[in-house]
PDB file of N, CA and C in Angstrom:
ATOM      1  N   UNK A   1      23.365   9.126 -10.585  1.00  0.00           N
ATOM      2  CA  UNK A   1      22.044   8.830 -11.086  1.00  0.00           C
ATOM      3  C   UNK A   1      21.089   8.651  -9.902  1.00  0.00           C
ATOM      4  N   UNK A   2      20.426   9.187  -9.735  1.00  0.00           N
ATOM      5  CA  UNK A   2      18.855   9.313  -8.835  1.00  0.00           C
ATOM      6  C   UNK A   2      18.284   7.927  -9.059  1.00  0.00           C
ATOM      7  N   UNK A   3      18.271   7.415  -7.860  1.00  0.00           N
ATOM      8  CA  UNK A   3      17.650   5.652  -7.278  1.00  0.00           C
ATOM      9  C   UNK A   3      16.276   6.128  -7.436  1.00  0.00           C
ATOM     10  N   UNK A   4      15.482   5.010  -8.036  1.00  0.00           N
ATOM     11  CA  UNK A   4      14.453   4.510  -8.392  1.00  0.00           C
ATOM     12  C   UNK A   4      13.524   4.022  -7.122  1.00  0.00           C
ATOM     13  N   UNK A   5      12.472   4.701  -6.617  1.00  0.00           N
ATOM     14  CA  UNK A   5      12.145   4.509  -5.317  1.00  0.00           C
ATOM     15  C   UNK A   5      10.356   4.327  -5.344  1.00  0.00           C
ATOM     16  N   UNK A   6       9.922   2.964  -4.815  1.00  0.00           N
ATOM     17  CA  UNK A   6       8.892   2.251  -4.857  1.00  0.00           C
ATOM     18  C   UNK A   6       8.415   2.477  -3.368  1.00  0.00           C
ATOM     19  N   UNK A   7       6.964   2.951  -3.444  1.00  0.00           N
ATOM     20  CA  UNK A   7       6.077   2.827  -2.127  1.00  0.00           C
ATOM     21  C   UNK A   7       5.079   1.471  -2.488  1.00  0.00           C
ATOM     22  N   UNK A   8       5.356   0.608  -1.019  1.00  0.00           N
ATOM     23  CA  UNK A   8       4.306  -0.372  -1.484  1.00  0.00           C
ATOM     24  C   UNK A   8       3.491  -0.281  -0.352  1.00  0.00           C
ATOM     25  N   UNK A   9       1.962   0.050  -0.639  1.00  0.00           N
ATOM     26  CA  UNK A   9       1.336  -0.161   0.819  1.00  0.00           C
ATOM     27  C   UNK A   9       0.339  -1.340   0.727  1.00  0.00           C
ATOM     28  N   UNK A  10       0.703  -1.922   1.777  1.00  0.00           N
ATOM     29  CA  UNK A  10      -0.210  -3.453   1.746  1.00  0.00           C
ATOM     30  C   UNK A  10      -1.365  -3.256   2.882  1.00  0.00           C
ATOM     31  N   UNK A  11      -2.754  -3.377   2.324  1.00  0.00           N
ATOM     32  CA  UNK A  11      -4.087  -2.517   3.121  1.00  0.00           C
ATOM     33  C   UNK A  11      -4.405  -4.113   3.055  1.00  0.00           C
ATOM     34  N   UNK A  12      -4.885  -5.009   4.014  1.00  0.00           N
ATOM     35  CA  UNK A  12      -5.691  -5.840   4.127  1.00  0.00           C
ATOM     36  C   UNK A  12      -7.345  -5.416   3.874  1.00  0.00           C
ATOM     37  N   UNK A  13      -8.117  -6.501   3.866  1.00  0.00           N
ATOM     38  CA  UNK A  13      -9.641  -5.966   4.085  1.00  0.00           C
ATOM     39  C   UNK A  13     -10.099  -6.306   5.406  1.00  0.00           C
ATOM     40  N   UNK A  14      -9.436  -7.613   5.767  1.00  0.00           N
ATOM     41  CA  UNK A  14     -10.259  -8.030   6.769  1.00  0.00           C
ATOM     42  C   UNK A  14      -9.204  -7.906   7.962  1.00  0.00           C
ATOM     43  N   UNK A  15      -9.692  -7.813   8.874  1.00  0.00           N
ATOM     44  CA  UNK A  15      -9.182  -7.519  10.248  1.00  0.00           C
ATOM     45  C   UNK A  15     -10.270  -8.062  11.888  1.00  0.00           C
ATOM     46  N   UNK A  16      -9.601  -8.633  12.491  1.00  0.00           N
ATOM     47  CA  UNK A  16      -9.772  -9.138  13.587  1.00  0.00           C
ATOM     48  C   UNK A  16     -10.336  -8.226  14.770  1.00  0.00           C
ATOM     49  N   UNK A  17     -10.060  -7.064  14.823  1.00  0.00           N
ATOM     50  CA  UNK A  17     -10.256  -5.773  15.851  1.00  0.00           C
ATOM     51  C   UNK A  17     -10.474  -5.301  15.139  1.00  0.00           C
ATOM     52  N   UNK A  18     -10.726  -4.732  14.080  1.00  0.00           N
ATOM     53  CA  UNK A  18     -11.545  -3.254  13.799  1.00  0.00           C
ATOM     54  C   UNK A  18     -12.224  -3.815  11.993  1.00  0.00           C
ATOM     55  N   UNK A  19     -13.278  -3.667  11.936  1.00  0.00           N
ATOM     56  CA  UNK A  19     -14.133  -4.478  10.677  1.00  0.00           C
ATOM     57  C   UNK A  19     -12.903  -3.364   9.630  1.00  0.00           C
ATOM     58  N   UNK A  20     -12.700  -3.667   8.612  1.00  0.00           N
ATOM     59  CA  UNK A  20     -12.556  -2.447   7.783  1.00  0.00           C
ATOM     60  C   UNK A  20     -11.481  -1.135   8.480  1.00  0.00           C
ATOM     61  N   UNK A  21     -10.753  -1.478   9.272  1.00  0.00           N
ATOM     62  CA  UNK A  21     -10.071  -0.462   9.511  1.00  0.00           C
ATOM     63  C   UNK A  21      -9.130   0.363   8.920  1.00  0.00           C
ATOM     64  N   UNK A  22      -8.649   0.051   7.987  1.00  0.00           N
ATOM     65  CA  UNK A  22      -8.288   0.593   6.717  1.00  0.00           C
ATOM     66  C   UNK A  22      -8.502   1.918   6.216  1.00  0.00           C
ATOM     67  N   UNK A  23     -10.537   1.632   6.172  1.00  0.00           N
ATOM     68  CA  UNK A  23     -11.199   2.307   5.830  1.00  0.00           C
ATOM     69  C   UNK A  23     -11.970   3.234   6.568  1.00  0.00           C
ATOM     70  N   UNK A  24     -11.828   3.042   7.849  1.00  0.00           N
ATOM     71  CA  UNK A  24     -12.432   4.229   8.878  1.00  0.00           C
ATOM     72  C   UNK A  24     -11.728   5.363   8.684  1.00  0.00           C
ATOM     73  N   UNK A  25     -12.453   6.310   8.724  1.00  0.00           N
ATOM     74  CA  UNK A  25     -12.386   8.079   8.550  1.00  0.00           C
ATOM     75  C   UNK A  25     -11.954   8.001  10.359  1.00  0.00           C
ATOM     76  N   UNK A  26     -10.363   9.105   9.408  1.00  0.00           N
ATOM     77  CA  UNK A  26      -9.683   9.328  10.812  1.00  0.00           C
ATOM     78  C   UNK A  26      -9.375  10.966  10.680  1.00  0.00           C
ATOM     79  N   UNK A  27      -9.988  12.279  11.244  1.00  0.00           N
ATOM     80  CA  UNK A  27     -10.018  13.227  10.361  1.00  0.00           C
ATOM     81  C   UNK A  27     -10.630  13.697   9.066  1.00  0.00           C
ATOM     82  N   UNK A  28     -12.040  13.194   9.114  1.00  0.00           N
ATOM     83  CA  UNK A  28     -12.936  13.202   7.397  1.00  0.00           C
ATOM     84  C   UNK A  28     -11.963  12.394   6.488  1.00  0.00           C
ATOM     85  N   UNK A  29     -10.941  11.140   6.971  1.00  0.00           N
ATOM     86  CA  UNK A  29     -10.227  10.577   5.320  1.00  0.00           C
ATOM     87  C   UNK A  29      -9.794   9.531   6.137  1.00  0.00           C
ATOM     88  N   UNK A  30     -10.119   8.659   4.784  1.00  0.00           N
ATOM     89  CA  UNK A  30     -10.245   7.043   5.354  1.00  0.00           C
ATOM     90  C   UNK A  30      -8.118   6.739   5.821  1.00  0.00           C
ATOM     91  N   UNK A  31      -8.318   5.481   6.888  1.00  0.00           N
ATOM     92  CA  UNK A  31      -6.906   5.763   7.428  1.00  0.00           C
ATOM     93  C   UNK A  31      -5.786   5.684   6.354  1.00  0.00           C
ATOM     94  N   UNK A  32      -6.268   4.889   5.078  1.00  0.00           N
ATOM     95  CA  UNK A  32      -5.029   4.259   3.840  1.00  0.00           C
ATOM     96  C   UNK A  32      -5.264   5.580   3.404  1.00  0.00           C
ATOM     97  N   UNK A  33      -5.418   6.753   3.097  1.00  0.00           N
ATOM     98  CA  UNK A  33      -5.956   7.722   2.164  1.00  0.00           C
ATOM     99  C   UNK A  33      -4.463   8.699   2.711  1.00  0.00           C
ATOM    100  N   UNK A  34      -4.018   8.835   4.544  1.00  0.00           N
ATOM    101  CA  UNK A  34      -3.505   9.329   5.114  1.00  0.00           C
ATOM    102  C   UNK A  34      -1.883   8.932   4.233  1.00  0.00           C
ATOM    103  N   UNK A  35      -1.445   7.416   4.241  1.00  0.00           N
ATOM    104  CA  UNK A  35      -0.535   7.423   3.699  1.00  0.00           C
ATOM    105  C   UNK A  35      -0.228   7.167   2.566  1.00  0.00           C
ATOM    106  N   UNK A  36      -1.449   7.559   1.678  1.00  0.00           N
ATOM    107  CA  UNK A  36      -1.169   7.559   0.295  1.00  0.00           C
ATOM    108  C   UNK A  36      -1.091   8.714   0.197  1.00  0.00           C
ATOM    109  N   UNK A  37      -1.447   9.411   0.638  1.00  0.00           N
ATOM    110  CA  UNK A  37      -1.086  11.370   0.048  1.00  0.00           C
ATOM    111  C   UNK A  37       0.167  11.347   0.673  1.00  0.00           C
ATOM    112  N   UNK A  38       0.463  10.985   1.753  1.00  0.00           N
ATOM    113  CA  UNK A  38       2.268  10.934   2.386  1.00  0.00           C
ATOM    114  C   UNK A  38       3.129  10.651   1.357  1.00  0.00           C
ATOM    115  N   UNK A  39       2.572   9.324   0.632  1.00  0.00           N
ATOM    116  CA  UNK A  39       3.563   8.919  -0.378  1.00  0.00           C
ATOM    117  C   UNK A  39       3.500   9.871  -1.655  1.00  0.00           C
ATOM    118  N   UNK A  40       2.226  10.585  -1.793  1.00  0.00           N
ATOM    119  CA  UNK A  40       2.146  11.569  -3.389  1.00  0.00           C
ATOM    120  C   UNK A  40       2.988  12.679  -3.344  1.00  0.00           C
ATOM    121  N   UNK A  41       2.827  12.940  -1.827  1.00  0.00           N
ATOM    122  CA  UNK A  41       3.185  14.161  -1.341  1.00  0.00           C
ATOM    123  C   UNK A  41       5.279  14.059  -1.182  1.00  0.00           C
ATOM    124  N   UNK A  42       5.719  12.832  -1.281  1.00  0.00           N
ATOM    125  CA  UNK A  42       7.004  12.740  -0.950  1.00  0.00           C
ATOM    126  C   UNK A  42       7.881  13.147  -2.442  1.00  0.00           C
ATOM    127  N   UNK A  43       8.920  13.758  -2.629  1.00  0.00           N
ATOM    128  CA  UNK A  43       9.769  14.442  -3.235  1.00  0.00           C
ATOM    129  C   UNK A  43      10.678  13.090  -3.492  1.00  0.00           C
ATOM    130  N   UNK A  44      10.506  12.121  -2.937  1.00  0.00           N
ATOM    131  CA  UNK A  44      11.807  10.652  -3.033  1.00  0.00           C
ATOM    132  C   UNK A  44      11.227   9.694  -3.782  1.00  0.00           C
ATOM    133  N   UNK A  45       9.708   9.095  -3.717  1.00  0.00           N
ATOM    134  CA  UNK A  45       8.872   7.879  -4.480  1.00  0.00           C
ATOM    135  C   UNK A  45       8.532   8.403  -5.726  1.00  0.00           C
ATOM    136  N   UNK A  46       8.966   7.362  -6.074  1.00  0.00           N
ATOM    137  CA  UNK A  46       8.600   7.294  -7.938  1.00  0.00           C
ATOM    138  C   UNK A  46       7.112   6.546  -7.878  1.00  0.00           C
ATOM    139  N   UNK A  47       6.795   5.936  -7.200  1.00  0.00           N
ATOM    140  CA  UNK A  47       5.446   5.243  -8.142  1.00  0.00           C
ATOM    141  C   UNK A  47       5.132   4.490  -6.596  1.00  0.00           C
ATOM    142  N   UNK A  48       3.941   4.435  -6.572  1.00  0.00           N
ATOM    143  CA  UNK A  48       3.123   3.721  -5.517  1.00  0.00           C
ATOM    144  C   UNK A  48       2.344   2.570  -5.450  1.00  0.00           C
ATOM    145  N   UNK A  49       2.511   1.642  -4.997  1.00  0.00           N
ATOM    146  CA  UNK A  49       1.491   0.435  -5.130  1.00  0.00           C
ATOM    147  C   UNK A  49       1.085   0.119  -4.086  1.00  0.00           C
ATOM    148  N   UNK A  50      -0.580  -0.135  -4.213  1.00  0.00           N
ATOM    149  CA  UNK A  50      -1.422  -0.515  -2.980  1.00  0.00           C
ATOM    150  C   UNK A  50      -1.410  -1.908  -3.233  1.00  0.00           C
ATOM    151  N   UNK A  51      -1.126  -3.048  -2.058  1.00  0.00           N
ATOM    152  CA  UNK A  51      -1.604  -4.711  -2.733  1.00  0.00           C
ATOM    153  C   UNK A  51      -2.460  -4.777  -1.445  1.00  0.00           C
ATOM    154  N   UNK A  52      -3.847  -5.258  -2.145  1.00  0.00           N
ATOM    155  CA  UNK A  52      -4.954  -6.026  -1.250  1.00  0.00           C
ATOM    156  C   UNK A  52      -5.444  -6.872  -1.959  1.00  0.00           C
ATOM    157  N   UNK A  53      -6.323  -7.178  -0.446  1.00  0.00           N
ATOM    158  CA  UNK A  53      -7.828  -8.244  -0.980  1.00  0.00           C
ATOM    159  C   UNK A  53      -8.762  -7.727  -1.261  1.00  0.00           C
ATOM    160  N   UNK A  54      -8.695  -6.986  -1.220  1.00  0.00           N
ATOM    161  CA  UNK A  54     -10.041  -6.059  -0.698  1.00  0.00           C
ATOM    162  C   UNK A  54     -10.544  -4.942  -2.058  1.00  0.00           C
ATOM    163  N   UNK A  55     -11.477  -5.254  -2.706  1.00  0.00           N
ATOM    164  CA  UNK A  55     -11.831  -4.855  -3.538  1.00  0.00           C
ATOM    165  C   UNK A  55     -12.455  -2.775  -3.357  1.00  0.00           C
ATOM    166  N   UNK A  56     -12.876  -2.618  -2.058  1.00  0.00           N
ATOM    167  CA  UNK A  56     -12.752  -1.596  -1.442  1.00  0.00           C
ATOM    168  C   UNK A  56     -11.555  -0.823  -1.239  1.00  0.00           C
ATOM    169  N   UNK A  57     -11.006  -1.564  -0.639  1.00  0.00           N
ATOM    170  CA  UNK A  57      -9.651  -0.625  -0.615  1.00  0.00           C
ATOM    171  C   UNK A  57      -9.054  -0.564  -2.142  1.00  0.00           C
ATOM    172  N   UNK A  58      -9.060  -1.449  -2.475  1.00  0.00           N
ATOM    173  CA  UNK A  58      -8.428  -1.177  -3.982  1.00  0.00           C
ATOM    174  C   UNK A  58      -9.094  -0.307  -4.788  1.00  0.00           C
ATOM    175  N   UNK A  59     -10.723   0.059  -4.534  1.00  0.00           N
ATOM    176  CA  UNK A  59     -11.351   1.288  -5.525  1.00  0.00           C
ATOM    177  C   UNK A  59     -10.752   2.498  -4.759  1.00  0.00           C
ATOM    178  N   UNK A  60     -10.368   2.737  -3.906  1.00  0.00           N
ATOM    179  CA  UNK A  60      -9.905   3.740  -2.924  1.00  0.00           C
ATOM    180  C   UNK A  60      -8.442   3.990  -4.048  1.00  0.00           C
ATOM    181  N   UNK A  61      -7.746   2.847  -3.822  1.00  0.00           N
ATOM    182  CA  UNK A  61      -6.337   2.932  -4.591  1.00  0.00           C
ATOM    183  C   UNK A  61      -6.719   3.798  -6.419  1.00  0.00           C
ATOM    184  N   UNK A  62      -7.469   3.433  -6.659  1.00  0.00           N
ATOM    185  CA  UNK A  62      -7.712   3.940  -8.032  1.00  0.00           C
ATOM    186  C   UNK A  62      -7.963   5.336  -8.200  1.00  0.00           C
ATOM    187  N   UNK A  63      -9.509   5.324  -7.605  1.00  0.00           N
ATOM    188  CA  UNK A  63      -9.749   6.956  -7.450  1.00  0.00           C
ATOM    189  C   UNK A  63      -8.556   7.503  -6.905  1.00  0.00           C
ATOM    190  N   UNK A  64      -7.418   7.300  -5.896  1.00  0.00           N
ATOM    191  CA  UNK A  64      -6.304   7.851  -5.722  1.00  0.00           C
ATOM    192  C   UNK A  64      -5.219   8.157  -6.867  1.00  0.00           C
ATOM    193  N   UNK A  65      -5.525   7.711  -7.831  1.00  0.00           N
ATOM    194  CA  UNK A  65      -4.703   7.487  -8.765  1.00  0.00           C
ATOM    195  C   UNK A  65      -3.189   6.862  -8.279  1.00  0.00           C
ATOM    196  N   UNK A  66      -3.546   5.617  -8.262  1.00  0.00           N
ATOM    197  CA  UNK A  66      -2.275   5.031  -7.699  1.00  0.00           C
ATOM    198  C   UNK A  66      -1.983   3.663  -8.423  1.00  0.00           C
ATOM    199  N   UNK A  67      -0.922   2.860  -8.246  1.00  0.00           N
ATOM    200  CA  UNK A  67      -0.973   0.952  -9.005  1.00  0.00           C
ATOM    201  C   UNK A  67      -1.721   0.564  -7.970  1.00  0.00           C
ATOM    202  N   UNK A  68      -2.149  -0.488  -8.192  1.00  0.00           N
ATOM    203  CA  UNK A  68      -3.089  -1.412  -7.704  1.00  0.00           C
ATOM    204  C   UNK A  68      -2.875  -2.802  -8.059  1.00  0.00           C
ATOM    205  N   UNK A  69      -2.915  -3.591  -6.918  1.00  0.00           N
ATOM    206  CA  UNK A  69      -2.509  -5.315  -6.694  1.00  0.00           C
ATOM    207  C   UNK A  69      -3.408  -5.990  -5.990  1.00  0.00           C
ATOM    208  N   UNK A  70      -4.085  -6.624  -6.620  1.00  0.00           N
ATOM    209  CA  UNK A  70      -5.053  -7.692  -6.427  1.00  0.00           C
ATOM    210  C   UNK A  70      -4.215  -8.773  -5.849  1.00  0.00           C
ATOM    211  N   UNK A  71      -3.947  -8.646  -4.586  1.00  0.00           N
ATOM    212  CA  UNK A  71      -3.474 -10.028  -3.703  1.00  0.00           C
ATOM    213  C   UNK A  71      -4.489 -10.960  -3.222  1.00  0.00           C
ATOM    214  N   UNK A  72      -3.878 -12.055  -4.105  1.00  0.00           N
ATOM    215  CA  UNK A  72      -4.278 -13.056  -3.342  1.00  0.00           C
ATOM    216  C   UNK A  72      -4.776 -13.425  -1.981  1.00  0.00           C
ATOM    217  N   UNK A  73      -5.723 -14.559  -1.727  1.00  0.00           N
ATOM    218  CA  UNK A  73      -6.341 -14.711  -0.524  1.00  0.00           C
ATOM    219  C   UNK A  73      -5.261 -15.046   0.993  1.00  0.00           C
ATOM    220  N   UNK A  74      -4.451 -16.166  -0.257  1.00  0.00           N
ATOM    221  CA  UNK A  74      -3.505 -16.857   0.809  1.00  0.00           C
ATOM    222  C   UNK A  74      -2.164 -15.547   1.222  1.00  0.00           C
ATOM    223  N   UNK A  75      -2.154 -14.478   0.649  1.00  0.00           N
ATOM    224  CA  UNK A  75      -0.961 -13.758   1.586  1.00  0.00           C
ATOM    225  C   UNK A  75      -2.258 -12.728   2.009  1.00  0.00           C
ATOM    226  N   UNK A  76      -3.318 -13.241   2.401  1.00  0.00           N
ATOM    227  CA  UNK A  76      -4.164 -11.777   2.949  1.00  0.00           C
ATOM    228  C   UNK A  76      -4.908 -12.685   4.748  1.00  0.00           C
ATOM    229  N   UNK A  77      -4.314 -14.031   4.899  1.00  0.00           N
ATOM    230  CA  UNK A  77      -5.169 -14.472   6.204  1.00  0.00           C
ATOM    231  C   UNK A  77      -4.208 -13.727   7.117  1.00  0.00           C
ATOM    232  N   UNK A  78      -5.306 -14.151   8.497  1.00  0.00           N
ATOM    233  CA  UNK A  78      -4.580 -13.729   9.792  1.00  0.00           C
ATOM    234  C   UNK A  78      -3.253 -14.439   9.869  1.00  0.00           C
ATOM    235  N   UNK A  79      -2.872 -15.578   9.414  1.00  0.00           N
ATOM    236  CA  UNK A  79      -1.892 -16.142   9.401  1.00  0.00           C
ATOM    237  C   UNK A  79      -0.247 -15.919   8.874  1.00  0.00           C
ATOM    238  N   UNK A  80      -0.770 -14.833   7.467  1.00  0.00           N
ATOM    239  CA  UNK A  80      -0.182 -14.541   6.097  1.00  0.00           C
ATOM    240  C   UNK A  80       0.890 -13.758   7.103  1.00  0.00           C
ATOM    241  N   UNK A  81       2.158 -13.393   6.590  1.00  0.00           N
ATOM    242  CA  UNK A  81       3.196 -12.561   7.002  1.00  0.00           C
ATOM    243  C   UNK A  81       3.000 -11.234   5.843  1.00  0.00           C
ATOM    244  N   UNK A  82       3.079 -10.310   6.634  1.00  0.00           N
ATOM    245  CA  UNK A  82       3.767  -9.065   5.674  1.00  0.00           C
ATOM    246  C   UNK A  82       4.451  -8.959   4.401  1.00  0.00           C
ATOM    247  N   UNK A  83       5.549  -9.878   4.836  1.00  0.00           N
ATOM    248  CA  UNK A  83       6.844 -10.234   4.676  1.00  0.00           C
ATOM    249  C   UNK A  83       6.702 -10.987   2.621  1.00  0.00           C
ATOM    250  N   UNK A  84       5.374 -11.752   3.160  1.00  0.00           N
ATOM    251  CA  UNK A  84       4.803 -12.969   1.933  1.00  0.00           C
ATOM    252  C   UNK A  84       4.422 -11.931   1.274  1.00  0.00           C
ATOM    253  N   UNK A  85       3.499 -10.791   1.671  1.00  0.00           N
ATOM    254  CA  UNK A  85       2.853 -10.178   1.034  1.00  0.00           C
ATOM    255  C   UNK A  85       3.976  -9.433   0.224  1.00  0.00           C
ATOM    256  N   UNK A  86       4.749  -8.555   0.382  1.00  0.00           N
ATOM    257  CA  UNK A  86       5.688  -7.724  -0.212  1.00  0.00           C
ATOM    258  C   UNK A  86       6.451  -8.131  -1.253  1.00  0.00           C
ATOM    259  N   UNK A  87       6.925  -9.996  -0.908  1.00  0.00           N
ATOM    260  CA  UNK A  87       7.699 -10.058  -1.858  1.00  0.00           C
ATOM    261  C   UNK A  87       6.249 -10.595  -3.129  1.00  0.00           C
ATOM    262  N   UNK A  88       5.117 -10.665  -2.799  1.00  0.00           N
ATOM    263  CA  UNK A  88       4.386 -11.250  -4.230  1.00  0.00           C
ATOM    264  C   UNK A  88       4.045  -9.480  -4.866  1.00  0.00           C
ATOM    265  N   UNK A  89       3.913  -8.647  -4.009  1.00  0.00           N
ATOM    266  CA  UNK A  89       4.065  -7.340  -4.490  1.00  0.00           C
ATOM    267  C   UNK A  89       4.995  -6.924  -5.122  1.00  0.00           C
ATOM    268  N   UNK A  90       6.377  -7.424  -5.151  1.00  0.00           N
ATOM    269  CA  UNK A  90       7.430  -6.897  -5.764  1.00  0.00           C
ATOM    270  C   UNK A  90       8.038  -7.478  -6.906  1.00  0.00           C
ATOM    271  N   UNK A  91       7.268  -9.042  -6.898  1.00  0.00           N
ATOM    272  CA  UNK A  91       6.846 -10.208  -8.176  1.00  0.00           C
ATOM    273  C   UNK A  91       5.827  -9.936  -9.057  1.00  0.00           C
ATOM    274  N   UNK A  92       5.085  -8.898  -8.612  1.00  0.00           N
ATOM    275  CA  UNK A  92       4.327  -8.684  -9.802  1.00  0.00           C
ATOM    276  C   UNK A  92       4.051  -7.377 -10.148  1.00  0.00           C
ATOM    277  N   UNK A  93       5.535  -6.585  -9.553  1.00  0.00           N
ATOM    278  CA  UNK A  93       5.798  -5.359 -10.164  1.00  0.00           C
ATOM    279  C   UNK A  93       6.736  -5.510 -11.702  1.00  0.00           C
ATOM    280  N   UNK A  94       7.859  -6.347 -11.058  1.00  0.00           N
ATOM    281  CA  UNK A  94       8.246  -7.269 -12.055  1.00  0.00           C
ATOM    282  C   UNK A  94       7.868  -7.374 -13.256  1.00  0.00           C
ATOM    283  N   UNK A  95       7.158  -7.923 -12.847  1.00  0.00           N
ATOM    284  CA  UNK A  95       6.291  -8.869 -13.797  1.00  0.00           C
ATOM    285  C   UNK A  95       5.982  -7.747 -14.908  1.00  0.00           C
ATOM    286  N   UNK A  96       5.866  -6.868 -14.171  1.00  0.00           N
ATOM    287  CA  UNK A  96       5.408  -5.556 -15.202  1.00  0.00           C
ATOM    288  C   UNK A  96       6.200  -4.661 -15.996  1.00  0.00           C
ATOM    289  N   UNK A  97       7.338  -5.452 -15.643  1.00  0.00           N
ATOM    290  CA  UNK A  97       8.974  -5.102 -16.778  1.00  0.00           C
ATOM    291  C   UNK A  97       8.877  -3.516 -15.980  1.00  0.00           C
ATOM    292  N   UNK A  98       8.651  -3.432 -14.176  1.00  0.00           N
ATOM    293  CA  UNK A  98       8.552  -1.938 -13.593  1.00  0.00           C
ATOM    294  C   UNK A  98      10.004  -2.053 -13.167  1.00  0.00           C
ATOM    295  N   UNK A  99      11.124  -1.131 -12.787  1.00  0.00           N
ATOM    296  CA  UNK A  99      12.566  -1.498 -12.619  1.00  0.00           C
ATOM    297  C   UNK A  99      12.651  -0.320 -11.179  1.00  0.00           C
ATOM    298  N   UNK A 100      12.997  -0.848 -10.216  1.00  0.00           N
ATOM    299  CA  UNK A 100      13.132   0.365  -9.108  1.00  0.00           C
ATOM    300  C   UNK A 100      14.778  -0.458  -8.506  1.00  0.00           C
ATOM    301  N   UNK A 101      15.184   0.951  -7.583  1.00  0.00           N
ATOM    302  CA  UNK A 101      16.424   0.470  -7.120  1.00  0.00           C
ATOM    303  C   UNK A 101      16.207   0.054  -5.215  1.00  0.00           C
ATOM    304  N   UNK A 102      15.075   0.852  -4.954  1.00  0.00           N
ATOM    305  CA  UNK A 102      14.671   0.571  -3.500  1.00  0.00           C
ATOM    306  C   UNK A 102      12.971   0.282  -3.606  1.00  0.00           C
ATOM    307  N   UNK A 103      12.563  -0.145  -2.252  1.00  0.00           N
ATOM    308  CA  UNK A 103      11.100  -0.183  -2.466  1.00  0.00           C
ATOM    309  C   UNK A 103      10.888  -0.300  -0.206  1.00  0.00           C
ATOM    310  N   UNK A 104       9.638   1.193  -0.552  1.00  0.00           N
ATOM    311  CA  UNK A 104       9.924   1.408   1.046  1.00  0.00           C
ATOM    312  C   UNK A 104       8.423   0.584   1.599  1.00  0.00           C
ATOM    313  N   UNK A 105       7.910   0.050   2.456  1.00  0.00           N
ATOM    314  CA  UNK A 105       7.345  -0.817   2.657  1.00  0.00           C
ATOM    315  C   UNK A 105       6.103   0.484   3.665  1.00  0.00           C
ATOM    316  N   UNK A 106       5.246   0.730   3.498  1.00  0.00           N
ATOM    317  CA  UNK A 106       4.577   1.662   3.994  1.00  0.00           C
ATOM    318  C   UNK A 106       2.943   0.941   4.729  1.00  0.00           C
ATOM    319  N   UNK A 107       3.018   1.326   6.036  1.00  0.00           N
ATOM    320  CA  UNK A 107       2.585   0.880   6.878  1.00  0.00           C
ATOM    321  C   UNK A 107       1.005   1.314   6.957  1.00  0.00           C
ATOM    322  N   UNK A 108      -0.103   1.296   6.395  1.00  0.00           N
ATOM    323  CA  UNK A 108      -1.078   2.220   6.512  1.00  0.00           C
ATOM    324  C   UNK A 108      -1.474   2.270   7.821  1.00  0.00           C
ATOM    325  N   UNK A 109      -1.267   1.489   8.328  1.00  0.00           N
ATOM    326  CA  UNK A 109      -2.208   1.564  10.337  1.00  0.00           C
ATOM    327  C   UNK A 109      -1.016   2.637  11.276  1.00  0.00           C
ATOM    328  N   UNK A 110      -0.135   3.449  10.622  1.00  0.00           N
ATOM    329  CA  UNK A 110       1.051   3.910  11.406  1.00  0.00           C
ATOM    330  C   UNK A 110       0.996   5.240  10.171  1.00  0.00           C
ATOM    331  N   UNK A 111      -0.039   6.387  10.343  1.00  0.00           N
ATOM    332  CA  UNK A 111      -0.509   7.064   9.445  1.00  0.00           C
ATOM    333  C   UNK A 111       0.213   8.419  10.005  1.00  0.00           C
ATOM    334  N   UNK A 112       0.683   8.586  11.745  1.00  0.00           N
ATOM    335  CA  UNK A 112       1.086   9.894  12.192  1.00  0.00           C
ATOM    336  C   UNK A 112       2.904   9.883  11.935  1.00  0.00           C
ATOM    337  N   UNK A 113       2.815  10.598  10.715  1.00  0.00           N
ATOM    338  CA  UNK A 113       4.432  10.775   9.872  1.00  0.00           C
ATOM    339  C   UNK A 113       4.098  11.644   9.186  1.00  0.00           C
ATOM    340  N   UNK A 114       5.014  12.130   8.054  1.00  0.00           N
ATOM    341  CA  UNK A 114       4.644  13.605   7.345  1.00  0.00           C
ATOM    342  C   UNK A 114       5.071  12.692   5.744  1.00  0.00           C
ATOM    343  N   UNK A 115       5.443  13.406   4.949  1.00  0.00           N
ATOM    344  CA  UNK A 115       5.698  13.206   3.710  1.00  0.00           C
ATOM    345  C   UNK A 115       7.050  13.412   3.603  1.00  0.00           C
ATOM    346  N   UNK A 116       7.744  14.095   4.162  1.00  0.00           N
ATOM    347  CA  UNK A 116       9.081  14.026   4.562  1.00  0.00           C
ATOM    348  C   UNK A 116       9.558  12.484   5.589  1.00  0.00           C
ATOM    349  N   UNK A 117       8.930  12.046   6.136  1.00  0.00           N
ATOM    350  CA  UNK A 117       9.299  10.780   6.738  1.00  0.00           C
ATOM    351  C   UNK A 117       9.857   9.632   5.765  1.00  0.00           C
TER     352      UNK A 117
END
C-alpha cells in the first residue's frame, strides 16, 4: 500500500533580516511560490499545508490552491522553534480527521531543489 505523504511548509511573516522575505520575487515568483510548485510538482505528496501568521502569505497559499493554517502568534516569534510550529501543524491536520503515514517538513528559504528532491 502507497504511504500517505504530507508537505508542510511553515512561511513566517515577520522576519528580522529581510521584511517579508517569504514574499520577495526571486525570478518574477515570490520565494514560498518556488516550493510550493516543488511540492505540486512532486509525484510522492499527497496534500500540502502552508502554516503562518501571516495573512499574506496565507492568500498566496490559497490562490495556490493549497491547505492553509492560521498559526498562532506564539509559535510565529523570533523565539518560537520550528519544531513548535510543525507539531501544532500536524495537530490541526488531525484535527481534520486528515490521516498521512509521513509528513516532509519543507523549508521555503532553501528554494534551490527540484521536485524530485
Amino acid at each position: 500500500m502507497k504511504k500517505k505523504i504530507f508537505a508542510i511548509i511553515l512561511a513566517r511573516g515577520g522576519s528580522k533580516g529581510i521584511k517579508n522575505k517569504n514574499l520577495k520575487k526571486i525570478k518574477d515568483k515570490p520565494l514560498l511560490k518556488w516550493s510550493i510548485d516543488h511540492c505540486k510538482n512532486s509525484k510522492y505528496i499527497d496534500e500540502i499545508w502552508l502554516s503562518s501568521d501571516s495573512s499574506k502569505i496565507l492568500r498566496l497559499g490559497k490562490k495556490s490552491s493549497i491547505n492553509i493554517i492560521k498559526r498562532p502568534k506564539k509559535f510565529a516569534l523570533d523565539k518560537s522553534s520550528s519544531e513548535e510550529a510543525w507539531l501544532h501543524a500536524i495537530s490541526y491536520i488531525e484535527k481534520k480527521n486528515k490521516h498521512f503515514d509521513c509528513v516532509l517538513a519543507i523549508q521555503p528559504t532553501s528554494a534551490i531543489r527540484g521536485s524530485e528532491d
